[in-house]
Every structure is written in structure tokens, then in C-alpha cells.
C-alpha atoms as a PDB file:
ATOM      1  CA  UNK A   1       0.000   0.000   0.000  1.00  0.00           C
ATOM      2  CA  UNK A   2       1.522   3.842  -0.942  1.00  0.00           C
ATOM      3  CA  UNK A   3       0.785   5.900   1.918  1.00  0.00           C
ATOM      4  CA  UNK A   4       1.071   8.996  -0.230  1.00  0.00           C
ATOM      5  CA  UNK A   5      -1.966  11.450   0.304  1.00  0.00           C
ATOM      6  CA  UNK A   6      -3.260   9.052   2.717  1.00  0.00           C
ATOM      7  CA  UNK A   7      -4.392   9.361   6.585  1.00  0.00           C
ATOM      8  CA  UNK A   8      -2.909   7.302   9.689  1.00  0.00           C
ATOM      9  CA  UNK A   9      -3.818   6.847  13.010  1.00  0.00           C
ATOM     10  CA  UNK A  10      -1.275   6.062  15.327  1.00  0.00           C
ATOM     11  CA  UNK A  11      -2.067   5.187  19.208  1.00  0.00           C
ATOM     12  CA  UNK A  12       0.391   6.154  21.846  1.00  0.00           C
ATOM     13  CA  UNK A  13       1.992   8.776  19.612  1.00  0.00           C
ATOM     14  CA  UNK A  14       3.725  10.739  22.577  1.00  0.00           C
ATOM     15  CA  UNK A  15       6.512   8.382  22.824  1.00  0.00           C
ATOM     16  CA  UNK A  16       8.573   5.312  22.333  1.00  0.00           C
ATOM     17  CA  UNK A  17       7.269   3.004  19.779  1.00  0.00           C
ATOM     18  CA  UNK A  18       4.006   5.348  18.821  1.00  0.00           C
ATOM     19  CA  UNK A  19       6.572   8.612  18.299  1.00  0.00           C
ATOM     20  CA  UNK A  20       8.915   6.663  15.995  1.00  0.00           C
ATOM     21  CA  UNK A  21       5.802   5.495  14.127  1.00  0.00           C
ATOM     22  CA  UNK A  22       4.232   8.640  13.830  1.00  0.00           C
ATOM     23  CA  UNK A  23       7.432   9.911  12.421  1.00  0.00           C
ATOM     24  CA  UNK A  24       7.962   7.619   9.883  1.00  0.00           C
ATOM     25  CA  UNK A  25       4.704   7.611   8.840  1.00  0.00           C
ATOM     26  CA  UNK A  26       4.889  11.176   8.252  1.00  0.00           C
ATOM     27  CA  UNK A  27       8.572  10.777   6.269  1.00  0.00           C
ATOM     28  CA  UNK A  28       6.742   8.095   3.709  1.00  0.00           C
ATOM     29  CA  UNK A  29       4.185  10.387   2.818  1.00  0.00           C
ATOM     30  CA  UNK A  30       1.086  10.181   5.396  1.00  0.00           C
ATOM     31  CA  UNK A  31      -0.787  12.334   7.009  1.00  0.00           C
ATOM     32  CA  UNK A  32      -0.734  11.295  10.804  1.00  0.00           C
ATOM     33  CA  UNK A  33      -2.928  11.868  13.429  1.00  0.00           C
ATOM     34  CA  UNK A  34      -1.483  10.735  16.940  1.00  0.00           C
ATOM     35  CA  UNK A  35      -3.636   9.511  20.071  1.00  0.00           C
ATOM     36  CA  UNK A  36      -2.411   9.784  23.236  1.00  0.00           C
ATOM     37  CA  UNK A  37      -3.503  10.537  27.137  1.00  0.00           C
ATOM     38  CA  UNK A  38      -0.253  13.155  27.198  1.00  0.00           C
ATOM     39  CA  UNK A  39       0.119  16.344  26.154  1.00  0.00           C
ATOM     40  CA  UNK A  40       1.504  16.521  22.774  1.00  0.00           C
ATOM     41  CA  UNK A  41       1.270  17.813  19.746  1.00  0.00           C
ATOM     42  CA  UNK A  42      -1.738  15.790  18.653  1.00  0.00           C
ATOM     43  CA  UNK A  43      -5.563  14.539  20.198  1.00  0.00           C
ATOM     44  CA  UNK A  44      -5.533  13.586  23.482  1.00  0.00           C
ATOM     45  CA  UNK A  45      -7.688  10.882  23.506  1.00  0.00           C
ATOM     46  CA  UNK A  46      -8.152   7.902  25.893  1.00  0.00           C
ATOM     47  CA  UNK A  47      -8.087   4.544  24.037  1.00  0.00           C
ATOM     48  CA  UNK A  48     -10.691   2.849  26.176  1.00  0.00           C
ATOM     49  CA  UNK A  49     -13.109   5.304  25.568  1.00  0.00           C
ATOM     50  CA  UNK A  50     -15.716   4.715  22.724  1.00  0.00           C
ATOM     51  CA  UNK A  51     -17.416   7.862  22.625  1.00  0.00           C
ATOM     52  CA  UNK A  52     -13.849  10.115  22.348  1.00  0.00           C
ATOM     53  CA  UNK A  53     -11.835   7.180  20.398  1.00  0.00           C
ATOM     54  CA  UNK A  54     -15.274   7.493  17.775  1.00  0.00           C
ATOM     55  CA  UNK A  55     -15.111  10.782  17.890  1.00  0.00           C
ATOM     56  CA  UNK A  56     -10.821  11.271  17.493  1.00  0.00           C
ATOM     57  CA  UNK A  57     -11.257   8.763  14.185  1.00  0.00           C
ATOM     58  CA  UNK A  58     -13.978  10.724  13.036  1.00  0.00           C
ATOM     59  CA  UNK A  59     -11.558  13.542  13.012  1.00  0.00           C
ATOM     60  CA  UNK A  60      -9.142  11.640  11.122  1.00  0.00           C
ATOM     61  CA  UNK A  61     -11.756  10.431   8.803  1.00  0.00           C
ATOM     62  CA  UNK A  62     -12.564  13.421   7.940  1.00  0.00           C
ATOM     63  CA  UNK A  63      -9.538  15.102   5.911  1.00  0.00           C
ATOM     64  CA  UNK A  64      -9.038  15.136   2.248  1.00  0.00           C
ATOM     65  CA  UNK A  65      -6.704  12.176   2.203  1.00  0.00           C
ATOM     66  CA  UNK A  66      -8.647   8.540   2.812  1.00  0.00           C
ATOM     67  CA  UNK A  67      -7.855   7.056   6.326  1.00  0.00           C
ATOM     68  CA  UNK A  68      -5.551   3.948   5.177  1.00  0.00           C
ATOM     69  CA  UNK A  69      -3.736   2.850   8.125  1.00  0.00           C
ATOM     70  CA  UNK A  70      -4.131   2.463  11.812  1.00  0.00           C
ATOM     71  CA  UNK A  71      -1.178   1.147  14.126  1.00  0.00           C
ATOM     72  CA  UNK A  72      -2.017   0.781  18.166  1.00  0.00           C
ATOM     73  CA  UNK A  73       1.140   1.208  20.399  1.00  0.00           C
ATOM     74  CA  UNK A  74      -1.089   2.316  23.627  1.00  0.00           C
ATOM     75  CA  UNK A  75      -0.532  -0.240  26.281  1.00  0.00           C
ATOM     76  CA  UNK A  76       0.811   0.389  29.951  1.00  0.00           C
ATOM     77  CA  UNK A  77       3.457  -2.358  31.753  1.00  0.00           C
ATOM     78  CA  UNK A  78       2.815  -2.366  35.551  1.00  0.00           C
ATOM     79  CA  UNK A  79       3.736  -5.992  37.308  1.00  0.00           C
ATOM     80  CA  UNK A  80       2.639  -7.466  40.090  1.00  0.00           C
ATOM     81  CA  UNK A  81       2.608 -11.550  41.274  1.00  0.00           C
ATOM     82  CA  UNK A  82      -0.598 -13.647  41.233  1.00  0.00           C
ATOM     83  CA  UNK A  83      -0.115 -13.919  44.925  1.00  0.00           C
ATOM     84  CA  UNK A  84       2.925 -11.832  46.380  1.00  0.00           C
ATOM     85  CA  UNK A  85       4.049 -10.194  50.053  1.00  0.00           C
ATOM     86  CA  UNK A  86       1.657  -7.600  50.280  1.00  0.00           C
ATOM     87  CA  UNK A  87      -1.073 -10.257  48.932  1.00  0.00           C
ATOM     88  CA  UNK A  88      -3.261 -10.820  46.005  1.00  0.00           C
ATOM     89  CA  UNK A  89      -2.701  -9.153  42.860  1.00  0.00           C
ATOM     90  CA  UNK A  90      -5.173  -6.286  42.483  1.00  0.00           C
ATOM     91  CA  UNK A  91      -7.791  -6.749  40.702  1.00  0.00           C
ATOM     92  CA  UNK A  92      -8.696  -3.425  39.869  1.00  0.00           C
ATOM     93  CA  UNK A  93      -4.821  -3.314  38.273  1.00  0.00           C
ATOM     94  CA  UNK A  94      -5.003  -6.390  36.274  1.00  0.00           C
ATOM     95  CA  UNK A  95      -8.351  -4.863  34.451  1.00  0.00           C
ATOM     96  CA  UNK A  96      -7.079  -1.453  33.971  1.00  0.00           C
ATOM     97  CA  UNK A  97      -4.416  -3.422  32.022  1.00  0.00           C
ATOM     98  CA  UNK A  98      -6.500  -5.536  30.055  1.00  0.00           C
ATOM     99  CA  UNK A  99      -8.618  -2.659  29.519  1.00  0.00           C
ATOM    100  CA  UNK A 100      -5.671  -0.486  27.710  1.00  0.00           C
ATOM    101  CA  UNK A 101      -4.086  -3.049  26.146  1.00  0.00           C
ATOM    102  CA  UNK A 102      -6.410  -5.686  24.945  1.00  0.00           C
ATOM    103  CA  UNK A 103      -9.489  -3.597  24.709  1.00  0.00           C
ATOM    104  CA  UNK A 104      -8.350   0.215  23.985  1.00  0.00           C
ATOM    105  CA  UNK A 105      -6.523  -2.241  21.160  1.00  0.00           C
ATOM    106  CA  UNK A 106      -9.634  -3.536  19.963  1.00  0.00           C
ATOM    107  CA  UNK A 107     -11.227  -0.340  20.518  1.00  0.00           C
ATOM    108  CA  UNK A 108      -9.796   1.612  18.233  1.00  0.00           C
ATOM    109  CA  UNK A 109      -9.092  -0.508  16.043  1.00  0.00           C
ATOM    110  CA  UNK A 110     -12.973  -1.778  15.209  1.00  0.00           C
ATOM    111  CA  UNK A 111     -14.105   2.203  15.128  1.00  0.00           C
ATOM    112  CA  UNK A 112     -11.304   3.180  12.901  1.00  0.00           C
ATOM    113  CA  UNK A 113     -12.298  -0.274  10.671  1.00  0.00           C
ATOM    114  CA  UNK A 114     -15.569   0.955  10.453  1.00  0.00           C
ATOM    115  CA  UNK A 115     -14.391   4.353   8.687  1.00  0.00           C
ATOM    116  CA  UNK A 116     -11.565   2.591   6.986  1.00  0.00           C
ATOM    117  CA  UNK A 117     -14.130   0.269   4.840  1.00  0.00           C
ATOM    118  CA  UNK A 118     -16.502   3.020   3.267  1.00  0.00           C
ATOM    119  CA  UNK A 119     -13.492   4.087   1.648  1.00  0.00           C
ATOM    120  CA  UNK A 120     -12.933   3.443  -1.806  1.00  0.00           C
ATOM    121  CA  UNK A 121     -10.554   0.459  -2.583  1.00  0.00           C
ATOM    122  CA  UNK A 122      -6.734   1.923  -3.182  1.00  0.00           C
ATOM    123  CA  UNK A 123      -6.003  -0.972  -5.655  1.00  0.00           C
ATOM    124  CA  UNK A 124      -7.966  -3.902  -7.621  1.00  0.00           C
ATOM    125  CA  UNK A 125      -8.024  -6.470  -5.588  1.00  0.00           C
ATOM    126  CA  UNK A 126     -10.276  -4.358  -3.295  1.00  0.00           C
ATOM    127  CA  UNK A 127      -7.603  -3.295  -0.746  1.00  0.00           C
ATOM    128  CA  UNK A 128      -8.499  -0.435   1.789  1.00  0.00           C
ATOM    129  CA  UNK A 129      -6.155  -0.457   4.894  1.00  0.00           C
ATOM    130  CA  UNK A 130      -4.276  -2.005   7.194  1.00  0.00           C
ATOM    131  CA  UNK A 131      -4.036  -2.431  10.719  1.00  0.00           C
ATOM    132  CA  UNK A 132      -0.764  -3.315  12.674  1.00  0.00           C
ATOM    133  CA  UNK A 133      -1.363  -3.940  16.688  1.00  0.00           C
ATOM    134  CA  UNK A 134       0.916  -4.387  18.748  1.00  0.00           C
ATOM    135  CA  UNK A 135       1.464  -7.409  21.562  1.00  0.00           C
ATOM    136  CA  UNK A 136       4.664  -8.280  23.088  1.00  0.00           C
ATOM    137  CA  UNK A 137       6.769 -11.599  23.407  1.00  0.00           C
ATOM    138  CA  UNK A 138       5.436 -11.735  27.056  1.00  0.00           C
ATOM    139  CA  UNK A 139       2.303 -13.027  24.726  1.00  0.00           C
ATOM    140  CA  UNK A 140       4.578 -15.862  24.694  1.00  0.00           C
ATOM    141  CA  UNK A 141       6.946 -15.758  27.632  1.00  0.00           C
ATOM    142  CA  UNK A 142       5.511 -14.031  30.352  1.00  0.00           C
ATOM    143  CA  UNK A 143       8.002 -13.017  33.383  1.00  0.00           C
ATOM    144  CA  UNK A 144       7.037 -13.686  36.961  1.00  0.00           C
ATOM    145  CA  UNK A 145       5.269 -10.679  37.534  1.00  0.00           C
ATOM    146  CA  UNK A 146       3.649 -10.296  34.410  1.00  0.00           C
ATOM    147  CA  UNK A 147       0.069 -11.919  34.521  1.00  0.00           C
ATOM    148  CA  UNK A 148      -1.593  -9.192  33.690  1.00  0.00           C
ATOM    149  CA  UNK A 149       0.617  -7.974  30.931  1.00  0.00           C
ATOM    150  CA  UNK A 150       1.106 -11.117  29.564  1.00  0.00           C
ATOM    151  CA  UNK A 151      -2.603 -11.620  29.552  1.00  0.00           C
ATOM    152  CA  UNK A 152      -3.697  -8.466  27.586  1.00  0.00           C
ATOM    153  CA  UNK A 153      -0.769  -8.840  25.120  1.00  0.00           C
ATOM    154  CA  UNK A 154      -1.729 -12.860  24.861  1.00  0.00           C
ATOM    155  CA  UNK A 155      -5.093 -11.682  23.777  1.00  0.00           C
ATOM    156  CA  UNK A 156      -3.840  -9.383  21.250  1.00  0.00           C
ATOM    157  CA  UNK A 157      -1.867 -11.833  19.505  1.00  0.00           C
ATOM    158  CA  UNK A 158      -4.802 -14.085  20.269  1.00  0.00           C
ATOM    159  CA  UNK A 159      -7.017 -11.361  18.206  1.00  0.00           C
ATOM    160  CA  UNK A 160      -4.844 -11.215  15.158  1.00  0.00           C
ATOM    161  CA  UNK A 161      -5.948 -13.837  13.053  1.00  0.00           C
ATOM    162  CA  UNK A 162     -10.224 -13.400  13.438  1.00  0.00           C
ATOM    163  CA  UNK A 163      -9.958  -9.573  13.283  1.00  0.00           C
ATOM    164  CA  UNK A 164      -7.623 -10.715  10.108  1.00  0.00           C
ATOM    165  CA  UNK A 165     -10.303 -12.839   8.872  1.00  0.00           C
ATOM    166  CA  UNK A 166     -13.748 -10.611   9.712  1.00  0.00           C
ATOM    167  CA  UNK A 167     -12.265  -7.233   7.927  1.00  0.00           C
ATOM    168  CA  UNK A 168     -10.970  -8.859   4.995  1.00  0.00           C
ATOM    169  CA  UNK A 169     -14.535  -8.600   3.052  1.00  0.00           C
ATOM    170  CA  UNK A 170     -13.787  -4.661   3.796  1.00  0.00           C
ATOM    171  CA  UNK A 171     -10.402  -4.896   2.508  1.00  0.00           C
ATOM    172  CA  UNK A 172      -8.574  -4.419   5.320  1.00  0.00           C
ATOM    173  CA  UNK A 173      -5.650  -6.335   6.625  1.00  0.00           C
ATOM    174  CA  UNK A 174      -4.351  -6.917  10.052  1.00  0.00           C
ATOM    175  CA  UNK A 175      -1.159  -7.827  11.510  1.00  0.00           C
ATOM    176  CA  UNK A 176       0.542  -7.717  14.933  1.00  0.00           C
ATOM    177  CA  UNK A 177       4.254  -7.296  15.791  1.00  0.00           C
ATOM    178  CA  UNK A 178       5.355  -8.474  19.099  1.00  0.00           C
ATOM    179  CA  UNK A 179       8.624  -6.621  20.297  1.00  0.00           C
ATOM    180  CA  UNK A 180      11.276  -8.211  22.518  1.00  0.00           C
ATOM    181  CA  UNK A 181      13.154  -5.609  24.722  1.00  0.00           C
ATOM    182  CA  UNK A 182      12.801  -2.508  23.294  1.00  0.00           C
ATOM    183  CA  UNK A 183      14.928   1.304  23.972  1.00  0.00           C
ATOM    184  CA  UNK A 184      11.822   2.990  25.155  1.00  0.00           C
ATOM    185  CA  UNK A 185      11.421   5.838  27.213  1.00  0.00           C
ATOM    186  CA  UNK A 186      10.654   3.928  30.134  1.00  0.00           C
ATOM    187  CA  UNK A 187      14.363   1.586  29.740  1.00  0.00           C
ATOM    188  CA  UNK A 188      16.345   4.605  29.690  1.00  0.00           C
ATOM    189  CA  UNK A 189      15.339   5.707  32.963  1.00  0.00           C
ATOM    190  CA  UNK A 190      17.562   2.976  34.319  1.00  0.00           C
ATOM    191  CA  UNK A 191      21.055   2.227  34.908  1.00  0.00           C
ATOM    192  CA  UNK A 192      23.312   1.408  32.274  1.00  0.00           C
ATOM    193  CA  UNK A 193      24.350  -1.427  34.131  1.00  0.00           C
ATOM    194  CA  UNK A 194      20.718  -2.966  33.914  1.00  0.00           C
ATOM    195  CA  UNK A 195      20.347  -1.750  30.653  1.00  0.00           C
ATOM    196  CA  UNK A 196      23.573  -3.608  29.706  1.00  0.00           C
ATOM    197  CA  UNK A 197      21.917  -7.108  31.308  1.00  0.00           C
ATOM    198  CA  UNK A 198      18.896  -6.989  29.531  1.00  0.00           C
ATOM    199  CA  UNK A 199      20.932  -6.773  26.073  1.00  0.00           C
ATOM    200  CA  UNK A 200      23.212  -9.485  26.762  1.00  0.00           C
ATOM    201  CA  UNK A 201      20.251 -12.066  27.000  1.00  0.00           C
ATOM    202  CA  UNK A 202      19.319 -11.432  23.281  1.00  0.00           C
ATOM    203  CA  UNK A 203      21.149 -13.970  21.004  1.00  0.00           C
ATOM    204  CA  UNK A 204      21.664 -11.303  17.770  1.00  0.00           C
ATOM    205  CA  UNK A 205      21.904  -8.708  17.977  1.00  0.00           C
ATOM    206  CA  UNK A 206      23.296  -8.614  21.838  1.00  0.00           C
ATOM    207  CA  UNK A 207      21.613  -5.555  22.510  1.00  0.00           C
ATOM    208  CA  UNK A 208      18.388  -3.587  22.726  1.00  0.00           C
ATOM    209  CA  UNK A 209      15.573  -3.086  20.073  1.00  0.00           C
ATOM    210  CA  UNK A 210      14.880   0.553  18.753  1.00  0.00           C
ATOM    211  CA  UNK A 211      11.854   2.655  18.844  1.00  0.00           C
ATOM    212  CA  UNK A 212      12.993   2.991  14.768  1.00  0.00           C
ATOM    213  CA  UNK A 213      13.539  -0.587  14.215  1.00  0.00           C
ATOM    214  CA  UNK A 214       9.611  -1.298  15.382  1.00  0.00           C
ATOM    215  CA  UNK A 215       8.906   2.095  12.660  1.00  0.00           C
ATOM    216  CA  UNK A 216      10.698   0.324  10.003  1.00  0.00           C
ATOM    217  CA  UNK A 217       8.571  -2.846  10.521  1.00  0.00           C
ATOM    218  CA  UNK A 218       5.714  -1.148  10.830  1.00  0.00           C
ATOM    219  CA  UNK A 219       6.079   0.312   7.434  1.00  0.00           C
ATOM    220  CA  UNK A 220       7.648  -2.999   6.145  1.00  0.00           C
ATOM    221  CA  UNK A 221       4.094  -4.652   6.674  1.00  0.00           C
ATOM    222  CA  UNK A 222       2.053  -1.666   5.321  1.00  0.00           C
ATOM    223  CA  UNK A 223       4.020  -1.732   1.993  1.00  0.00           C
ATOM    224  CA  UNK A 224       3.467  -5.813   1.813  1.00  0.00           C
ATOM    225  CA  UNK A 225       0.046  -6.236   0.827  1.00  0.00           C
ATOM    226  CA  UNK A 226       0.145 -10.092   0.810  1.00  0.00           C
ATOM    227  CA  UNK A 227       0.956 -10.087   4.996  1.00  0.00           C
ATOM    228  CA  UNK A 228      -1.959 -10.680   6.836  1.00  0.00           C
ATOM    229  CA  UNK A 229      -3.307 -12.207  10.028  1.00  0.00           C
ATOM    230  CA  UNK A 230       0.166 -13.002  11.455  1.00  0.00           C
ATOM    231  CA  UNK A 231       2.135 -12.233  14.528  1.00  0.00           C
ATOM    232  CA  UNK A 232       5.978 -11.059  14.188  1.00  0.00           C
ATOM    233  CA  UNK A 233       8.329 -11.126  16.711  1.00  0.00           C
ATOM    234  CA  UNK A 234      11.035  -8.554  16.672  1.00  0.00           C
ATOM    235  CA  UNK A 235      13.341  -9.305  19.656  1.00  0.00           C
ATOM    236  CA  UNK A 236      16.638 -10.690  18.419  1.00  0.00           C
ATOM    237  CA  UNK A 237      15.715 -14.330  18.818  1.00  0.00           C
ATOM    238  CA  UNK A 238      14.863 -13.487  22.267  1.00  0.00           C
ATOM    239  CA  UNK A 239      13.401 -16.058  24.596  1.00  0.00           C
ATOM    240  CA  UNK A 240      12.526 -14.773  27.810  1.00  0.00           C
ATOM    241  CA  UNK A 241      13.148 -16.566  31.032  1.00  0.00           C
ATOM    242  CA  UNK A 242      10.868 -16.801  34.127  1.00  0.00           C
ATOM    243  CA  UNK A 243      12.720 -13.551  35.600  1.00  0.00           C
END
């Protein structure tokens, strides 16, 4: 798909993965609109809302150029065990993650769908859009402290193929990447030291994942109209351990 004179929605566009998105989005020719619960330059919208998400695609929707391509990087990361020191895992937290991740995911990604297929096709075979989410490899390995996490990112993957499967009489296609340890604002807050542990459990390259190298993908799958309903890991041959 050419994203020349087209519109893009990108989801957690203040930072990390969702910045470096929206940014090369923008380089390849779109016209991005970035969601986000910060203050940025861009709609402030909470993803597990369905009255302002409607509303914030409805705005994207409604430019000159068609809206072509949506990709979710929203989530939040906090951990907690199943049954720890100070107890039972909150149930209010593992929700409120489930609810951003899996859900805000879904979300915005059925309401932008919905605008995305009374477009007219960009090619002739019918094609409309895409739709890249975004899960984790916790989906696969989840840490000790990651139930919730793993659970909302599990589901996301999980999601892939159906949501692949119901758009495609619309046109659309829908892929996931899941991303190993990635440079994101949140890594960089801590020591080098850690930093430097994490990298030397990948196998190749021995180091961290970019916000740029999850852009590049991103693209990658937009331009490759024959990928659909898959998962991709990007995490170095990564294989996480229990901690």
C-alpha cells in the first residue's frame, strides 16, 4: 500500500514506539494523526473510551486524504505476582491493564475499521487499509510478575488472526508485531548497568531493540500487501526466562 496522500492513526503517539511510528509515517508520505492521554502535539484521547476514540477517528476520517492505516502502540506495563508479600494481585490493576491493552486495542481498532471500509478500494483487488497492533513476546513468555501484561498482550496476539479474517470482506488487513526488549522511554530511565543485562540475554543482535527498528517494521508490513493475520516477533531471537 503507498501511503502517499493518505491518513494514519497512530495510538500512543507521545513516545517510544508510537513517536517513531508517527514519524515515519509522516517521512513516507502520510498524514498522521497521533492519540495519546499526554500532552503533545496531537488529540488527546483515551483509548478505552468509545465515545472520544469514535469521535478522534472521526476527526481523522474526515480530511481530504482517505484514512488507510491504523497502528495501536497504547498499552501500559505495571507488574505485580498472582499472589505476592503484600497479597493478592489487584484486581482493579489487572483490568485497567486488560482494559488499555487488549481492549483500547480492539477499541480503536474496530471504530477506525468501520471508517476505513466506506473508503474506496486503493487498488484492484479491493484493498483499503491495514491495521498493525501491537502485543509483546510476554504473549509468549511471560516473566514472573507479568500476569496481567502477559494476559492483555496474549489476547492481542490471540485477536490477530479473526480480526484478520472478519475485515478482509472490507479490505482491510491486520497484523501484529510483538517486540522483545525494546529502547523505550521507560528503559532509559535505568542504569546502564541494567540496561547492559537486559541486552546481553538477546542472542543477535546482543543488545536492545529501537523505537525505529519497530517504525521500520511497521512500514515494512504496510508496503506488503500479501501479509496478513500473522504475529511477528522482533526481539533478536529473544526467549525470555521466568525472571
Amino acid at each position: 500500500m503507498d501511503l502517499t496522500n493518505t491518513a494514519a492513526i497512530v495510538t500512543g503517539a507521545a513516545s517510544g514506539l508510537g513517536a517513531a511510528t508517527a514519524a515515519a509515517l509522516t517521512a513516507a508520505g502520510a498524514t498522521v494523526y497521533g492519540f495519546d492521554l499526554a500532552d503533545f502535539d496531537g488529540i488527546r484521547v483515551d483509548v478505552t473510551d468509545p465515545d472520544a476514540v469514535r469521535e478522534a477517528v472521526a476527526v481523522a476520517a474526515a480530511g481530504p486524504e482517505p484514512l488507510r492505516v491504523v497502528v495501536n502502540c497504547a498499552g501500559i506495563a505495571p507488574s505485580a505476582r498472582i499472589l505476592g508479600r503484600a497479597g493478592v494481585h489487584d484486581l482493579a490493576m489487572y483490568a485497567k491493564v486488560v482494559q488499555v491493552n487488549l481492549i483500547g486495542t480492539f477499541n480503536v481498532m474496530a471504530l477506525a475499521a468501520e471508517r476505513i471500509a466506506a473508503t474506496a478500494a486503493a487498488d484492484e483487488h479491493g484493498q483499503r487499509g491495514v491495521i498493525v497492533n501491537t502485543a509483546s513476546v510476554a504473549a509468549y513468555e511471560g516473566q514472573i510478575g507479568q500476569a496481567a501484561y502477559a494476559s492483555s498482550k496474549g489476547g492481542v496476539a490471540g485477536l490477530t488472526l479473526p480480526a484478520a479474517r472478519d475485515l478482509a470482506q472490507h479490505g482491510i488487513r491486520v497484523m501484529t508485531i510483538a517486540p522483545g526488549i525494546m529502547l523505550t522511554p521507560m528503559l532509559e530511565t535505568v542504569s546502564e548497568e541494567f540496561r547492559a543485562g537486559l541486552a546481553a540475554g538477546v542472542p543477535f543482535p546482543a543488545r536492545l531493540g529501537t523505537p525505529a527498528e519497530y517504525a521500520r517494521l511497521a512500514l515494512s508490513i504496510i508496503a506488503n500487501d500479501y501479509l496478513n493475520g500473522e504475529v511477528i516477533r522482533l526481539d533478536g531471537a529473544l526467549r525470555m526466562a521466568p525472571r
